[in-house]
Protein backbone atom coordinates (compact mmCIF):
# COMPACT_ATOMS: atom_id res chain seq x y z
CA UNK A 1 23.66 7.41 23.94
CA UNK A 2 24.22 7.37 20.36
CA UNK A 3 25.86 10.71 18.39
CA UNK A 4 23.81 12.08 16.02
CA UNK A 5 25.02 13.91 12.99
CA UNK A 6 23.58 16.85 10.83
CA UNK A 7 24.70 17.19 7.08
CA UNK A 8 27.22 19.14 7.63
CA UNK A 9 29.23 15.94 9.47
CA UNK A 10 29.41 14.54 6.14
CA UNK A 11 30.29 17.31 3.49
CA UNK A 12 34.15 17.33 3.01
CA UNK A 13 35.61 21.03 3.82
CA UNK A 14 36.34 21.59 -0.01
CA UNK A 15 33.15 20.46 -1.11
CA UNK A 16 30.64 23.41 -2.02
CA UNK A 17 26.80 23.01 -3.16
CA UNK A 18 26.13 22.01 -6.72
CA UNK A 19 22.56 21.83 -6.48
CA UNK A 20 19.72 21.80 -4.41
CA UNK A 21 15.69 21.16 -4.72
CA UNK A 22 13.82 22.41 -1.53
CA UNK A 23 10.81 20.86 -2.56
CA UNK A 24 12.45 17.32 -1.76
CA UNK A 25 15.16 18.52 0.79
CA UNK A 26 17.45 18.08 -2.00
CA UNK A 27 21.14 18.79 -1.57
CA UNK A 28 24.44 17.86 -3.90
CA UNK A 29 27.77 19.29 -2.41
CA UNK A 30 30.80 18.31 -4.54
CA UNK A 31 33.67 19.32 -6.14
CA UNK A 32 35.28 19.16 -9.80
CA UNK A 33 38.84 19.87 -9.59
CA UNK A 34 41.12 18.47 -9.59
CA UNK A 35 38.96 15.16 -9.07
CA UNK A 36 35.31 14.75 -9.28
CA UNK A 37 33.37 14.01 -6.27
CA UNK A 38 30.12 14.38 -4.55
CA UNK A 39 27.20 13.82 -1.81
CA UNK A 40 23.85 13.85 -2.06
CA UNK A 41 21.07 14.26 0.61
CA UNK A 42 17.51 14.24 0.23
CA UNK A 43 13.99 14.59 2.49
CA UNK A 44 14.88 15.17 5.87
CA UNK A 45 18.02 12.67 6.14
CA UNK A 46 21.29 13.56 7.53
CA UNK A 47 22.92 10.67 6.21
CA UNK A 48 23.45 10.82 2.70
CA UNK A 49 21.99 8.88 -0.36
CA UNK A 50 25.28 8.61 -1.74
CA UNK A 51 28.96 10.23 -1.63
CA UNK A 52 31.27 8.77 -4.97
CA UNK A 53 33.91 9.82 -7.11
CA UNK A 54 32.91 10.41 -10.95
CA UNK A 55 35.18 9.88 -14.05
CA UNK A 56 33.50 12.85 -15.19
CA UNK A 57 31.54 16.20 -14.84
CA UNK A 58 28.84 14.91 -16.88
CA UNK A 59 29.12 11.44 -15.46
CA UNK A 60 28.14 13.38 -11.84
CA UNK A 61 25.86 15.79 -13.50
CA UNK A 62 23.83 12.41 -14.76
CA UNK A 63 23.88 10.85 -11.49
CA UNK A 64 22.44 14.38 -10.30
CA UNK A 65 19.49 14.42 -12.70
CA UNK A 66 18.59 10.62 -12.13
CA UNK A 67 18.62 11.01 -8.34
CA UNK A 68 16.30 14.38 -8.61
CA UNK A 69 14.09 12.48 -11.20
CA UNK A 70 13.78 9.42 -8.17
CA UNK A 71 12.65 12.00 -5.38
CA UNK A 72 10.45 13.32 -8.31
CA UNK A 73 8.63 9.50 -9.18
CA UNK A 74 8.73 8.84 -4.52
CA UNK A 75 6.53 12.00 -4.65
CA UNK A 76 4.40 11.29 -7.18
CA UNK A 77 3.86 7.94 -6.25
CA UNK A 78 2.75 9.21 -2.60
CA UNK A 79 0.54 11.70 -4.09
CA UNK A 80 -1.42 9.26 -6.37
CA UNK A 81 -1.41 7.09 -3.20
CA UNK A 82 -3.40 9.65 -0.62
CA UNK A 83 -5.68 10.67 -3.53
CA UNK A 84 -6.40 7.06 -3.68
CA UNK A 85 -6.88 6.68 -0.23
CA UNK A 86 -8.79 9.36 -0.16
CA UNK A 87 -11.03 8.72 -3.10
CA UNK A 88 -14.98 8.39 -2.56
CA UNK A 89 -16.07 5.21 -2.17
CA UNK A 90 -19.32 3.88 -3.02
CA UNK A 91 -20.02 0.95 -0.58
CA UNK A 92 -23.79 0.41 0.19
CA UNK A 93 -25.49 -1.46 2.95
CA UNK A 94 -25.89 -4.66 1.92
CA UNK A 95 -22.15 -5.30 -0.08
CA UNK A 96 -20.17 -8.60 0.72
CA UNK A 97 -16.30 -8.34 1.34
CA UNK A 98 -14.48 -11.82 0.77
CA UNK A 99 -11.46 -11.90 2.68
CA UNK A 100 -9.03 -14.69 1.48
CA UNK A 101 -6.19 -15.84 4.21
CA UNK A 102 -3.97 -18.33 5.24
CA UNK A 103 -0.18 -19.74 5.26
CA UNK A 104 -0.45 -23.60 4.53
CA UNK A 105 -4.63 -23.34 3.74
CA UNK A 106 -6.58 -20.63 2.31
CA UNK A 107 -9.16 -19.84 4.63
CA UNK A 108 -12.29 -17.72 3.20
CA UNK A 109 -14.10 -15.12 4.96
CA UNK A 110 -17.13 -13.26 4.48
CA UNK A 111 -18.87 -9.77 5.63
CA UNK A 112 -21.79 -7.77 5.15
CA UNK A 113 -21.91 -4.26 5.47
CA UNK A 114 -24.78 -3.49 7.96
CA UNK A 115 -23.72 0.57 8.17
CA UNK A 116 -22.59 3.13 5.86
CA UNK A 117 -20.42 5.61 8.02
CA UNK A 118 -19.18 8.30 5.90
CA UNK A 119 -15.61 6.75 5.08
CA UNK A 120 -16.39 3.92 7.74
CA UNK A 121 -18.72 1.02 8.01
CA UNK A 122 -19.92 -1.74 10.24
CA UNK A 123 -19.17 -5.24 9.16
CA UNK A 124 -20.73 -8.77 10.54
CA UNK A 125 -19.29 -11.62 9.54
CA UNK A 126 -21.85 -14.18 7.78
CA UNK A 127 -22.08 -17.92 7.52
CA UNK A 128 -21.01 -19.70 3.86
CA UNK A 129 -21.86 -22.15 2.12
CA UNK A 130 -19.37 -24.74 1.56
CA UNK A 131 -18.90 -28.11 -0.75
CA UNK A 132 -15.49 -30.64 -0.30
CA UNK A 133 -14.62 -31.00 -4.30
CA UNK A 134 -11.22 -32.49 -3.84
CA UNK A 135 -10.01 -33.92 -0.37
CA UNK A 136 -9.12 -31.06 2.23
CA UNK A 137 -10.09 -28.39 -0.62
CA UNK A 138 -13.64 -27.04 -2.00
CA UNK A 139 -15.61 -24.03 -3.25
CA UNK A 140 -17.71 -21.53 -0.80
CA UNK A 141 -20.53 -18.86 -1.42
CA UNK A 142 -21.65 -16.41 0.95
CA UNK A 143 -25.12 -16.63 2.61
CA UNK A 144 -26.56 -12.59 2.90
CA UNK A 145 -27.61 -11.98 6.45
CA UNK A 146 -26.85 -14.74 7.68
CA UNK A 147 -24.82 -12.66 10.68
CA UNK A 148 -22.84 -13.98 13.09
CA UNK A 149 -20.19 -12.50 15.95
CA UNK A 150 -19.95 -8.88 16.58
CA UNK A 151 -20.04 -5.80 14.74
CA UNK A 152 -17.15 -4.46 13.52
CA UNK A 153 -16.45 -1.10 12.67
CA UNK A 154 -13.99 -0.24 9.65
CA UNK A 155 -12.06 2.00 7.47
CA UNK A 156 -12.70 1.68 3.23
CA UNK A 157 -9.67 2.04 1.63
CA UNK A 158 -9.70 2.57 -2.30
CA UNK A 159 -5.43 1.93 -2.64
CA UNK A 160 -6.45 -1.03 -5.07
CA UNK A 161 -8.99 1.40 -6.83
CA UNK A 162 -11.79 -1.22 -5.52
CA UNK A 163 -13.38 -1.12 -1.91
CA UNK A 164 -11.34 -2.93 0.48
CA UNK A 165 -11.10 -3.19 4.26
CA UNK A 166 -8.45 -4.04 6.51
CA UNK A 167 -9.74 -6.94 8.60
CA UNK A 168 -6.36 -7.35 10.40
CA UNK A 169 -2.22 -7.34 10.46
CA UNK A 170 -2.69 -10.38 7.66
CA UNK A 171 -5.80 -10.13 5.91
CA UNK A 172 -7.49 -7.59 3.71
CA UNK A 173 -11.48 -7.94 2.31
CA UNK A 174 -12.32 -6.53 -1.19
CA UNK A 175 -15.94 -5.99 -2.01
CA UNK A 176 -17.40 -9.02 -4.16
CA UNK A 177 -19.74 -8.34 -7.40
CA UNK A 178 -22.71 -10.25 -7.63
CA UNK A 179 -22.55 -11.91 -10.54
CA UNK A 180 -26.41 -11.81 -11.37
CA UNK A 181 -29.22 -11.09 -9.66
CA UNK A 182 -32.59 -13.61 -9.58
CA UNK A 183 -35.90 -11.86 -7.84
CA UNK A 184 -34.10 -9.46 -5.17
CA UNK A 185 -31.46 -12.77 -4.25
CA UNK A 186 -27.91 -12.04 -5.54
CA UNK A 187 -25.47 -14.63 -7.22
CA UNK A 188 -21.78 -14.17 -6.00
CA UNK A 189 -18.87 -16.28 -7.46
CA UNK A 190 -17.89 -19.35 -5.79
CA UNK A 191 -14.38 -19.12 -3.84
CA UNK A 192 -11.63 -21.64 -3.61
CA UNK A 193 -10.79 -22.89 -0.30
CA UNK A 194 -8.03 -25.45 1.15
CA UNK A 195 -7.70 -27.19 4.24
CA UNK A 196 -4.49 -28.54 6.04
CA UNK A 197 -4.18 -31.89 7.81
């Protein structure tokens, strides 16, 4: 079984705190004379984020300030994330998600939402229409209600700050905008596809 360590396992005897941000789990223990040293921990890790020797007060101070200002940015970055995430969406029966996939051919996908469900909706998958242009490669539209398979029930995510949905481990959909409408029949943008011998 392996040994695990708290903070303490790592902070020389001589070393005492230099400064410390709760709000992160921030910790610097150090010492200035007669050399220059510290460790700094932050979150909930035991291990540390780093443990040098400085030429310099000022030089350590620095590295102090830029390592707060980091856990500062992480933060903020996950905040703006989850208010993302979290942001309203305003999918409507009727939208088509493209979902582009593929390793050695890009294979394109298409769903309609048949269900609004709060911040969930049902998906079918619907048939394309597709034209060769090149050999192995072409250009696809979606056909509206043209369903096939099953139902699928997902999550709208708004990370991208458009309405996308997680298909599976290696594909994501993002809403499509019609590019015009004609009668009550809407125009979407052709997609590029590729096929693989």
């Amino acid at each position: 079984m392996k040994t695990k360590y708290d903070r303490k396992a790592y902070i020389n005897s001589d070393y005492e705190l230099l400064a410390k941000d709760e709000r992160y789990g921030f910790e610097v223990w150090g010492i200035l004379s007669p050399r220059v040293a510290g460790i700094a921990f932050g979150g909930k890790r035991n291990k540390p984020d780093w443990h040098y020797r400085f030429d310099s007060v000022e030089r350590l101070n620095k590295k102090i300030s830029e390592t707060l200002a980091s856990f500062m940015k992480r933060e903020e970055i996950k905040s703006d994330y989850k208010a993302k995430r979290s942001a309203p969406h305003d999918v409507k029966e009727g939208d088509i998600f493209r979902c582009s996939w593929g390793y050695d051919q890009t294979n394109i996908d298409y769903y309609q939402v048949t269900k609004v469900l709060g911040s969930f909706v049902e998906i079918m998958r619907i048939k394309c229409e597709s034209i060769e242009t090149f050999s192995m490669q072409g250009e696809s539209v979606p056909c509206p209600n043209s369903f096939f398979g099953e139902p699928k029930r997902k999550k709208i995510s708004m990370i991208t700050g458009r309405p996308s949905i997680n298909i599976n481990s290696f594909s994501t959909a993002f809403r499509m905008e019609p590019l015009a409408t004609i009668g009550k029949a809407k125009v979407y943008e052709s997609s590029h596809w590729t096929a693989y011998a």
